[in-house]
PDB file of N, CA and C in Angstrom:
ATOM      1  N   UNK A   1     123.928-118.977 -69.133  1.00  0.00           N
ATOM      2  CA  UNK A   1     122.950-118.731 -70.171  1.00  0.00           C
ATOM      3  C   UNK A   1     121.796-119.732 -70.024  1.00  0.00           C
ATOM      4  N   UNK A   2     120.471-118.892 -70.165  1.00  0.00           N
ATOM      5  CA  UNK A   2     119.079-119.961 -69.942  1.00  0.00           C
ATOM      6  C   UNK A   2     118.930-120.658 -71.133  1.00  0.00           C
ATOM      7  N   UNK A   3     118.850-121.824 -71.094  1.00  0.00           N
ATOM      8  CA  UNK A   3     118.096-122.670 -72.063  1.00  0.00           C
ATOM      9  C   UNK A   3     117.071-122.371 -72.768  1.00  0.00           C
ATOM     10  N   UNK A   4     117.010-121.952 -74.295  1.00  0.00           N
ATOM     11  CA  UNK A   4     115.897-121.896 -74.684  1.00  0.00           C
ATOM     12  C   UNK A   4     114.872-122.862 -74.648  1.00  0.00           C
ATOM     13  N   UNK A   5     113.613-122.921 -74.400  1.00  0.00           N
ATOM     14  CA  UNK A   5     112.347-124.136 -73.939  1.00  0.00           C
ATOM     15  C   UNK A   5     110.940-123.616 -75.067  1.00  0.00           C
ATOM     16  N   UNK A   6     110.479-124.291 -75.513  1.00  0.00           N
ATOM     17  CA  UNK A   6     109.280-124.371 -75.934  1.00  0.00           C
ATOM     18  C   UNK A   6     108.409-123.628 -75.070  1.00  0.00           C
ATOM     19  N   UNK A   7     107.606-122.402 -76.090  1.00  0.00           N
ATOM     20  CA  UNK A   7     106.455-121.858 -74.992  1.00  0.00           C
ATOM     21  C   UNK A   7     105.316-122.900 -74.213  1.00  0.00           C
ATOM     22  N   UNK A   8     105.376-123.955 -74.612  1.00  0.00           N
ATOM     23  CA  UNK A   8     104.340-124.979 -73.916  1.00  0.00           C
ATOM     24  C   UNK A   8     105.309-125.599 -72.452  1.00  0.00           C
ATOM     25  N   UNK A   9     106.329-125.475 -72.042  1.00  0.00           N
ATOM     26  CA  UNK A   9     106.989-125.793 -70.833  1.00  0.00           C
ATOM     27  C   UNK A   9     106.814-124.322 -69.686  1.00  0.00           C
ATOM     28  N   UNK A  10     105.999-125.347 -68.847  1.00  0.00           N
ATOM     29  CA  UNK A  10     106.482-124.408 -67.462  1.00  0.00           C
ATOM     30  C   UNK A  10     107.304-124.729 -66.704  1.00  0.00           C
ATOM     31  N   UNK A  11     106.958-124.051 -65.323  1.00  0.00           N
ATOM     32  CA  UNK A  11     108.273-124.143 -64.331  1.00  0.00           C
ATOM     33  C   UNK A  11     107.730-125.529 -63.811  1.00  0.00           C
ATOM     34  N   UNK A  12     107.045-126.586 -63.926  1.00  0.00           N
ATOM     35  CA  UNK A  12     107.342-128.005 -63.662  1.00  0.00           C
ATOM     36  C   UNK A  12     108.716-128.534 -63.905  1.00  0.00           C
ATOM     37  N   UNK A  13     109.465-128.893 -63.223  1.00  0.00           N
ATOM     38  CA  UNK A  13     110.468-129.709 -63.407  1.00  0.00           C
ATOM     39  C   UNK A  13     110.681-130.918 -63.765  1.00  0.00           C
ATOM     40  N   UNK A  14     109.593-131.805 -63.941  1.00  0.00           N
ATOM     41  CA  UNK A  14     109.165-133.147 -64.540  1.00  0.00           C
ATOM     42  C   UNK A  14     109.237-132.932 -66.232  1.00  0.00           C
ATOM     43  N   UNK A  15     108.547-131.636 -66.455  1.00  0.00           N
ATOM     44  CA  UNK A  15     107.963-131.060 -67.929  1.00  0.00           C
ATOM     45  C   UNK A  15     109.237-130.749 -68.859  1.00  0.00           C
ATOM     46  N   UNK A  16     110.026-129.742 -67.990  1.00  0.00           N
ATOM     47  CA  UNK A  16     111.549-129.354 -67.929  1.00  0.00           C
ATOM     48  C   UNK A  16     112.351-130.018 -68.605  1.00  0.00           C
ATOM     49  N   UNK A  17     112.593-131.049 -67.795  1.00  0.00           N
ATOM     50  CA  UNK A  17     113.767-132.510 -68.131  1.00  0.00           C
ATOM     51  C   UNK A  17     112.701-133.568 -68.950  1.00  0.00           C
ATOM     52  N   UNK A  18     111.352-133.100 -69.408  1.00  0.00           N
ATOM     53  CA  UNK A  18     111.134-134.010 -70.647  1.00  0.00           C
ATOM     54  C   UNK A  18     111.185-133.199 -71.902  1.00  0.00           C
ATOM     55  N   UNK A  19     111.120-131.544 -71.737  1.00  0.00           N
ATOM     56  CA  UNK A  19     111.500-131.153 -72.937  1.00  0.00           C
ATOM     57  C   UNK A  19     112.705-131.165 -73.357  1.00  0.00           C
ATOM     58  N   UNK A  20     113.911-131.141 -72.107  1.00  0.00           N
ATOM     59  CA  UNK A  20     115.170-131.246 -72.801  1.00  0.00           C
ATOM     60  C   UNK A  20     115.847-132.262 -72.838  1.00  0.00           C
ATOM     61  N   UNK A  21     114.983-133.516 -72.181  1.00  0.00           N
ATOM     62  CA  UNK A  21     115.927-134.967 -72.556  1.00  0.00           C
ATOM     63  C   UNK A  21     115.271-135.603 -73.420  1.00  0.00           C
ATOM     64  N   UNK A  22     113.938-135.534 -73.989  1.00  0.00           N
ATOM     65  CA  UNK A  22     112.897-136.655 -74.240  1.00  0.00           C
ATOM     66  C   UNK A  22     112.449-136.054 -75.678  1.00  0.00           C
ATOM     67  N   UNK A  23     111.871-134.584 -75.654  1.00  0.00           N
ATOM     68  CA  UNK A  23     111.017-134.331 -76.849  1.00  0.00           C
ATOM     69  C   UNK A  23     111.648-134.154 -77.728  1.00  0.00           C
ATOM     70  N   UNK A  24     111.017-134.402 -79.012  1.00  0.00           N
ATOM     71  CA  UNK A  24     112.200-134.345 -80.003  1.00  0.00           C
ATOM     72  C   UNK A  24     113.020-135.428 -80.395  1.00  0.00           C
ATOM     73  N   UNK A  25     113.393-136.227 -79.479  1.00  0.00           N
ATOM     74  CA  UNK A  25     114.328-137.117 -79.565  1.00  0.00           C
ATOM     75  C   UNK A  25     113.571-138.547 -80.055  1.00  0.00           C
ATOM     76  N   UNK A  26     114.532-138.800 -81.002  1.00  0.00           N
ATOM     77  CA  UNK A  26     114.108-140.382 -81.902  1.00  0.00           C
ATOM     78  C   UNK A  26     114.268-141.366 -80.659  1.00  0.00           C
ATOM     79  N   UNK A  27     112.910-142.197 -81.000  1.00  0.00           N
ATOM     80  CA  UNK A  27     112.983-143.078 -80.488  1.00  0.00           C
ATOM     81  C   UNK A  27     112.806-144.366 -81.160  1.00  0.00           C
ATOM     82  N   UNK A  28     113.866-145.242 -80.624  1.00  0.00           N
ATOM     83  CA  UNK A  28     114.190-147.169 -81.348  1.00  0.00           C
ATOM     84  C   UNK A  28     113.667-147.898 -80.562  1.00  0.00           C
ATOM     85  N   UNK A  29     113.191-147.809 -79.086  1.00  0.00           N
ATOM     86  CA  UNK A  29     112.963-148.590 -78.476  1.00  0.00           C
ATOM     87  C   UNK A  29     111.357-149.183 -78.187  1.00  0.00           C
ATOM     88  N   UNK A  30     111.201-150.094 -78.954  1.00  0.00           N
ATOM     89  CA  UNK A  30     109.616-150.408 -78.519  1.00  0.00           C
ATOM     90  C   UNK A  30     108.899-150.051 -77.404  1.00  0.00           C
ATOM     91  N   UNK A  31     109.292-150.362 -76.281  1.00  0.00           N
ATOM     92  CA  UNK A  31     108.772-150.485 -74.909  1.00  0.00           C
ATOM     93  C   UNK A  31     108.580-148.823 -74.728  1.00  0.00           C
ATOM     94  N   UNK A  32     109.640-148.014 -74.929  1.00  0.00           N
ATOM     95  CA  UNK A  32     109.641-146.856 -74.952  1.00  0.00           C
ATOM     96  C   UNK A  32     108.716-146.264 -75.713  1.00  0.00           C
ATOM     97  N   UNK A  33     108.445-146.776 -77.398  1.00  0.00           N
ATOM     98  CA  UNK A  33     107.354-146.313 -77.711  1.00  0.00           C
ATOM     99  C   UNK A  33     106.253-146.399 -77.320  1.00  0.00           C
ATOM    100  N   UNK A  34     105.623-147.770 -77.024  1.00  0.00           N
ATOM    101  CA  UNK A  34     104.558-148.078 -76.170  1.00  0.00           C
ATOM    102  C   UNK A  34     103.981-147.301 -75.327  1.00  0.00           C
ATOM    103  N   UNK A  35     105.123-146.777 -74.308  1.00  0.00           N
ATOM    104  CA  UNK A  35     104.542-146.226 -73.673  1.00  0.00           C
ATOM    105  C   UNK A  35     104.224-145.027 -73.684  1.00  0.00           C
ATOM    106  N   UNK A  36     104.827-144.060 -74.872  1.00  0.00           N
ATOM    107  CA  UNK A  36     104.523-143.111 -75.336  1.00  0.00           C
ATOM    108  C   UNK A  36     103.283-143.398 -76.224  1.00  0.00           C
ATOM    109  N   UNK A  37     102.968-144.582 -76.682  1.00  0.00           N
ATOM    110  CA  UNK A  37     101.558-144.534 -77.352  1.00  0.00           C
ATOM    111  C   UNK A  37     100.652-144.173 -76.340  1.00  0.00           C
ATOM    112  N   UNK A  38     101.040-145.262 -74.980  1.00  0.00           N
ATOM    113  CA  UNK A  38     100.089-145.069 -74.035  1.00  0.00           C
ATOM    114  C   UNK A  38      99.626-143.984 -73.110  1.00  0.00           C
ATOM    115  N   UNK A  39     100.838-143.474 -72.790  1.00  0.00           N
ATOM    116  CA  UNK A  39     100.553-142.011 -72.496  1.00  0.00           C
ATOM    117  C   UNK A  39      99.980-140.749 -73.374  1.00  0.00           C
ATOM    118  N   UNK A  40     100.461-141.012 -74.525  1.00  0.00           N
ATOM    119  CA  UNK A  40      99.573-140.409 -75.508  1.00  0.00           C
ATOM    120  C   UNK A  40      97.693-139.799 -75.231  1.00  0.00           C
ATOM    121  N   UNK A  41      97.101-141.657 -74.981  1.00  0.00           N
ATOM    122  CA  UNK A  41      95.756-142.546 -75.878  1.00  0.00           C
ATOM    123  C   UNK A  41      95.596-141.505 -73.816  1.00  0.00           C
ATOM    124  N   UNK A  42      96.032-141.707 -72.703  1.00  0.00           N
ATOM    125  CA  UNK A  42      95.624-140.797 -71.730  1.00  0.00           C
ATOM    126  C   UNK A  42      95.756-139.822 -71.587  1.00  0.00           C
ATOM    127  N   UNK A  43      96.606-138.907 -72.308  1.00  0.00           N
ATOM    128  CA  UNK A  43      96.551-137.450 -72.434  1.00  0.00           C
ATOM    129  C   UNK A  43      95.194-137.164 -73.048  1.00  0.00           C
ATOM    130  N   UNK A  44      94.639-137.652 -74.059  1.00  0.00           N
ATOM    131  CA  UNK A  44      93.512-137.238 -74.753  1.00  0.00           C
ATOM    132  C   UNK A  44      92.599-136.486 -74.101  1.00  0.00           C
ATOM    133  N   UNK A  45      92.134-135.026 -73.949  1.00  0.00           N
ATOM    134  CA  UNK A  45      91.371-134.468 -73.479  1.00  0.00           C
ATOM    135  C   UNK A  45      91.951-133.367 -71.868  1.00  0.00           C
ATOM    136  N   UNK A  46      93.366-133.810 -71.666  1.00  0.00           N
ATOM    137  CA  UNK A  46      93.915-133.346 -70.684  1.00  0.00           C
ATOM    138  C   UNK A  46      95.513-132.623 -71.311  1.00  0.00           C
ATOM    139  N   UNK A  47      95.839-131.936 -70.279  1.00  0.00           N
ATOM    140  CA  UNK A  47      96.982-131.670 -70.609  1.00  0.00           C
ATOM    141  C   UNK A  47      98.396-132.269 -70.091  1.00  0.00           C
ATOM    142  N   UNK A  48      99.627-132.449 -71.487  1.00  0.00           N
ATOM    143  CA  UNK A  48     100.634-133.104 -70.856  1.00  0.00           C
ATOM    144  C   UNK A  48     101.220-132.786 -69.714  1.00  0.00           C
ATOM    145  N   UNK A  49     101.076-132.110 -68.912  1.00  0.00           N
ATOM    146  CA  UNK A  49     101.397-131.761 -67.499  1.00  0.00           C
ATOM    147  C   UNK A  49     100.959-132.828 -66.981  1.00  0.00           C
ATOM    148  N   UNK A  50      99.549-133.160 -66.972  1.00  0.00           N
ATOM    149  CA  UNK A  50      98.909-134.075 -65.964  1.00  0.00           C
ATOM    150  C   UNK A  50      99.712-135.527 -65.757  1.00  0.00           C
ATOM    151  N   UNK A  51      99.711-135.230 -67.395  1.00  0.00           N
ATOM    152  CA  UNK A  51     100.402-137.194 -67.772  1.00  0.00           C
ATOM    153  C   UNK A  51     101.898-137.567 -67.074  1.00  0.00           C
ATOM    154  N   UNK A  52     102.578-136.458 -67.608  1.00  0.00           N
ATOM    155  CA  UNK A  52     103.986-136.214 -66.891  1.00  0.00           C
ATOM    156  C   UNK A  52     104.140-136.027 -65.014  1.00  0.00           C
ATOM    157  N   UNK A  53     103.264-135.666 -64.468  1.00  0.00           N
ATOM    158  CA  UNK A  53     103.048-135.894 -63.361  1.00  0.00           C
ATOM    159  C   UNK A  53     102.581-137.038 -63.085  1.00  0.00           C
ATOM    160  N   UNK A  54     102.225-137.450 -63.916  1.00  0.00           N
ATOM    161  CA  UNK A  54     101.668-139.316 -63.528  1.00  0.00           C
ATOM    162  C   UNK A  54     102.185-140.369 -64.207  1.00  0.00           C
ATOM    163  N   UNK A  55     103.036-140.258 -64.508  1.00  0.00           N
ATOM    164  CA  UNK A  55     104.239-141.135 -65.309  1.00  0.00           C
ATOM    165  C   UNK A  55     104.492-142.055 -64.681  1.00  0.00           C
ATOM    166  N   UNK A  56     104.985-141.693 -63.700  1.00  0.00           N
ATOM    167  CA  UNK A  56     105.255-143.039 -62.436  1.00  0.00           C
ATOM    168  C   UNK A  56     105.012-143.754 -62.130  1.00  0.00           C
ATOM    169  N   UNK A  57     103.244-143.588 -61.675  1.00  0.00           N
ATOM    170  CA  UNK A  57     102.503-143.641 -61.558  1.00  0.00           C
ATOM    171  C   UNK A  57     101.716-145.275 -62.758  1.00  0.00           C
ATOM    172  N   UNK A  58     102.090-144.028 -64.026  1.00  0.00           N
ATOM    173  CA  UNK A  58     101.151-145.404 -64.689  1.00  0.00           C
ATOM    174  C   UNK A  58     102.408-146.578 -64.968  1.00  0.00           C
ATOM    175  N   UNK A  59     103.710-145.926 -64.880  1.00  0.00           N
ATOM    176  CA  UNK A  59     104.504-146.724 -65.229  1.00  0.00           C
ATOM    177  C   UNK A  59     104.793-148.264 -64.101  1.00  0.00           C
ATOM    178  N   UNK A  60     104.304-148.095 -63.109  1.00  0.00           N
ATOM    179  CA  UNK A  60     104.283-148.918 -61.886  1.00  0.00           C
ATOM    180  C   UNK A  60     102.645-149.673 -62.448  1.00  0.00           C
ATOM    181  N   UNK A  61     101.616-148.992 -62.771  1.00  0.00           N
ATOM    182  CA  UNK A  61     100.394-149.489 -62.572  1.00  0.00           C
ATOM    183  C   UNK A  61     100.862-150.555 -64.026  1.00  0.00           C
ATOM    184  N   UNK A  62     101.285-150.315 -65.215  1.00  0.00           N
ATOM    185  CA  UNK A  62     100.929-150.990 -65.802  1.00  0.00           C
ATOM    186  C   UNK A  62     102.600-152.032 -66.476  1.00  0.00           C
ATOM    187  N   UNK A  63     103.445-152.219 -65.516  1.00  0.00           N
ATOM    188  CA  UNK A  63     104.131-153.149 -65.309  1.00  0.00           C
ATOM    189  C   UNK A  63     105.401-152.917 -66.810  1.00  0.00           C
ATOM    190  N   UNK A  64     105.471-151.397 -66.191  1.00  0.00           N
ATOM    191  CA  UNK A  64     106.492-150.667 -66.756  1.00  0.00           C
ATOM    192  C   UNK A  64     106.628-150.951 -68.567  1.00  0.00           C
ATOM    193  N   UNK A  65     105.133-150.843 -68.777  1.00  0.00           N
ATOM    194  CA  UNK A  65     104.952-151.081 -70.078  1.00  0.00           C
ATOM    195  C   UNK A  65     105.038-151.898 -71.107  1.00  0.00           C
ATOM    196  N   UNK A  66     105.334-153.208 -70.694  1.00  0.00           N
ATOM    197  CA  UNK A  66     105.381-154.279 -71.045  1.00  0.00           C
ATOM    198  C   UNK A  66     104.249-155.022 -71.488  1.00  0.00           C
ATOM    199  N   UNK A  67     104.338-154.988 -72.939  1.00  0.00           N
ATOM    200  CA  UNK A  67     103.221-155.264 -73.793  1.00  0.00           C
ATOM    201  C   UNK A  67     102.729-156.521 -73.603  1.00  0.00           C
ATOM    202  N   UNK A  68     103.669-157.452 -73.534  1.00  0.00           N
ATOM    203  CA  UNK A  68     103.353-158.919 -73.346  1.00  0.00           C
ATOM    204  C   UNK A  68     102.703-159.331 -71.711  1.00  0.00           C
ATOM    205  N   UNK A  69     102.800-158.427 -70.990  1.00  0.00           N
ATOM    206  CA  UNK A  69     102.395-158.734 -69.570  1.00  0.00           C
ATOM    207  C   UNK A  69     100.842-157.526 -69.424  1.00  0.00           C
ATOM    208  N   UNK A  70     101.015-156.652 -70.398  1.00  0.00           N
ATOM    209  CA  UNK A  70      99.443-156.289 -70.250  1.00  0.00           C
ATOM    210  C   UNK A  70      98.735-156.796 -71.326  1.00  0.00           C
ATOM    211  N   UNK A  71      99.221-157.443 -72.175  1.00  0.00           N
ATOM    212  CA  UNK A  71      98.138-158.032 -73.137  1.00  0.00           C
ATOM    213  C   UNK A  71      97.256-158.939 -72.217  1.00  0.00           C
ATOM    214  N   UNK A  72      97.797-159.666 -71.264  1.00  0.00           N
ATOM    215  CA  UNK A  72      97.241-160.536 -70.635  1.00  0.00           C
ATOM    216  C   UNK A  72      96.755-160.422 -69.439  1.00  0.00           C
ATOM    217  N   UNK A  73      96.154-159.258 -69.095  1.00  0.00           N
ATOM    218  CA  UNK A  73      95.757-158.551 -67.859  1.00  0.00           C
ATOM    219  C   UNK A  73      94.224-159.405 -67.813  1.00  0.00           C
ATOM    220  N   UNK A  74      93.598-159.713 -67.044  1.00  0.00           N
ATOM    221  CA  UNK A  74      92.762-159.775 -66.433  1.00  0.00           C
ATOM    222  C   UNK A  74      91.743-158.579 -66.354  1.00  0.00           C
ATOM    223  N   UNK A  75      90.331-159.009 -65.412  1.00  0.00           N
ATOM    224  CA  UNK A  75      89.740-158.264 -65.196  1.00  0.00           C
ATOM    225  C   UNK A  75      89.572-158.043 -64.157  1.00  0.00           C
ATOM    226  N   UNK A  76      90.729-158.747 -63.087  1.00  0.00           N
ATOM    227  CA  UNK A  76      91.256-158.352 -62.099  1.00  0.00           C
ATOM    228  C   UNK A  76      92.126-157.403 -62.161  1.00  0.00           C
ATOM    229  N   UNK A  77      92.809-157.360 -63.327  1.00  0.00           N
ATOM    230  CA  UNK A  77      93.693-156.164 -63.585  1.00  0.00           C
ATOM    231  C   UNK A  77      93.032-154.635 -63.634  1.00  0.00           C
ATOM    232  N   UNK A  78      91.970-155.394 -64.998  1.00  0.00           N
ATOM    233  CA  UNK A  78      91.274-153.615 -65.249  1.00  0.00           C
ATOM    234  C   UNK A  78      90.205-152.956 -63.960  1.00  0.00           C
ATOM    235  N   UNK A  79      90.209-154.240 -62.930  1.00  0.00           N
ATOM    236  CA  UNK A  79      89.653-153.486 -61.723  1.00  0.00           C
ATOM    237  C   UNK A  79      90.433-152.846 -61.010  1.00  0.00           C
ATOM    238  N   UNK A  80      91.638-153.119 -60.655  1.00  0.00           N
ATOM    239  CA  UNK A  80      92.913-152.559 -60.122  1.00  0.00           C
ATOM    240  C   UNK A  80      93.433-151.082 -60.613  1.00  0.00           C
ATOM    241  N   UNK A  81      93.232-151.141 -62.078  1.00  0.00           N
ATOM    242  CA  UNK A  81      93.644-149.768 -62.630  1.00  0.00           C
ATOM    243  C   UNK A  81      92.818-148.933 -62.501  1.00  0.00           C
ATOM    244  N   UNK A  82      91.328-149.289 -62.571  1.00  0.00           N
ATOM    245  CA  UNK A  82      90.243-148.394 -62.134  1.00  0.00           C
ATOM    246  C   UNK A  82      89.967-148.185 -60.742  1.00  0.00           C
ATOM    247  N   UNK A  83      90.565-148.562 -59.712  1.00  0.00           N
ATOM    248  CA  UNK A  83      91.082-148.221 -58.235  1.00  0.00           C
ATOM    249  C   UNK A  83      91.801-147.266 -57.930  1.00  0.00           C
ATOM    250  N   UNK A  84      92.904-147.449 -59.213  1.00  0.00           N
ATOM    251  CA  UNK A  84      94.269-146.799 -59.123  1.00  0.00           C
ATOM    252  C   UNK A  84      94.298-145.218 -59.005  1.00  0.00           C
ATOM    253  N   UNK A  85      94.176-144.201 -58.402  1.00  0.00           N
ATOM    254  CA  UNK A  85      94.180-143.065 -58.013  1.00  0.00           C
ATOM    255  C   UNK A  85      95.214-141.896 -58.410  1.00  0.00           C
ATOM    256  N   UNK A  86      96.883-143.075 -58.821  1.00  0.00           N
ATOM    257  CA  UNK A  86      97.587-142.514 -59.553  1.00  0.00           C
ATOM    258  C   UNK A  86      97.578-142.193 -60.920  1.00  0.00           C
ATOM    259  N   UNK A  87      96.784-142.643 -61.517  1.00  0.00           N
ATOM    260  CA  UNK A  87      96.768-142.970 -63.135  1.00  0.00           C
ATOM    261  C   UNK A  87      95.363-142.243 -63.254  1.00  0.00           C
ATOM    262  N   UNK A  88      95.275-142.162 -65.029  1.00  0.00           N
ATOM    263  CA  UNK A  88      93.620-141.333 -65.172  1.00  0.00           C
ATOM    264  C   UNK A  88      92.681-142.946 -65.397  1.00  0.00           C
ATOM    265  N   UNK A  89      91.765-142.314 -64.460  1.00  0.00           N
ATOM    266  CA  UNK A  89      90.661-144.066 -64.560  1.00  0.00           C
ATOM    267  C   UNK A  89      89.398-143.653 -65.202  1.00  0.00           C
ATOM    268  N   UNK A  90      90.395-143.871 -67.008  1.00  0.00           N
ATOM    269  CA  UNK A  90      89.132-143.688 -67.450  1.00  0.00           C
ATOM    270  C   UNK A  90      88.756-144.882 -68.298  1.00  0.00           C
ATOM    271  N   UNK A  91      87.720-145.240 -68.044  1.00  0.00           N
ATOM    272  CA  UNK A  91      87.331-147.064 -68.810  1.00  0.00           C
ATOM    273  C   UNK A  91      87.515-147.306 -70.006  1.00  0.00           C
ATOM    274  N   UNK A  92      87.641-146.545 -70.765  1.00  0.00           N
ATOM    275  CA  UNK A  92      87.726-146.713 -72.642  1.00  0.00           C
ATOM    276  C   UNK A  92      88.994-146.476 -72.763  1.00  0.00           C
ATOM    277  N   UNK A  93      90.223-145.665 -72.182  1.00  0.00           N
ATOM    278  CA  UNK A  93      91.177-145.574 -72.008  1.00  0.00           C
ATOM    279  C   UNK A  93      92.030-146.508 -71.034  1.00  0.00           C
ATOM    280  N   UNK A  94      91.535-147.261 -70.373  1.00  0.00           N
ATOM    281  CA  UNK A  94      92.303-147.970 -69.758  1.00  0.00           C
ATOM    282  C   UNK A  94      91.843-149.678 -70.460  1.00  0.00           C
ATOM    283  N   UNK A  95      90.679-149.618 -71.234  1.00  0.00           N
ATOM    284  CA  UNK A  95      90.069-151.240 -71.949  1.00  0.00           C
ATOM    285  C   UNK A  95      91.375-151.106 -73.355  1.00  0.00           C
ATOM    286  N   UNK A  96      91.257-149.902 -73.696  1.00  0.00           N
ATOM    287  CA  UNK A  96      92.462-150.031 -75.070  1.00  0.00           C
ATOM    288  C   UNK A  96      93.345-149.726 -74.767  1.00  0.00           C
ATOM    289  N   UNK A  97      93.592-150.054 -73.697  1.00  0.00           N
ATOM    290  CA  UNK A  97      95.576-150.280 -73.781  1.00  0.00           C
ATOM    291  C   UNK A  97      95.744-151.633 -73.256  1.00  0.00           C
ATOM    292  N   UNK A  98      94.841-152.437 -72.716  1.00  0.00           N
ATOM    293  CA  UNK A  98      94.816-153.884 -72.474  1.00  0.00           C
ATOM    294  C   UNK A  98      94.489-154.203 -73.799  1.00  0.00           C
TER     295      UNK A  98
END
């Protein structure tokens, strides 16, 4: 028997295993929220496909979400993320999450 899925899931398999492990589901964990804020504040204007395909991505770029280690990023940092090819490099979106 198929899993019922939200009409907003396609056949992405990234999308898949976040509607049936992730959405919906309470979350306690700061870091975890975080980074759902942060992925959030870059979805803005795109669709969660994109973000979910780049999860990895930002999760490597921005030091697996760790608030206390990007509070203190540099502007060596925010040049790095605006390099970054995996992640969306967009400047107002990447200044407010530092």
């Amino acid at each position: 028997m198929e899993k019922t899925r939200c009409p907003w899931v396609n056949d992405n398999p990234l999308m898949i295993e976040y509607h049936d492990e992730e959405w919906g589901t309470p979350l306690h964990k700061d870091i975890k929220l975080f980074e759902f804020l942060i992925l959030d504040a870059f979805q803005a204007g795109l669709s969660w496909n994109t973000i979910i395909n780049k999860r990895d991505n930002f999760n490597k770029a921005f030091d697996n979400f760790n608030a206390e280690k990007i509070a203190d990023y540099t502007e060596q940092d925010y040049e790095r993320l605006m390099q970054d090819a995996g992640i969306i490099r967009n400047r107002l979106k990447i200044e407010s999450t530092i």
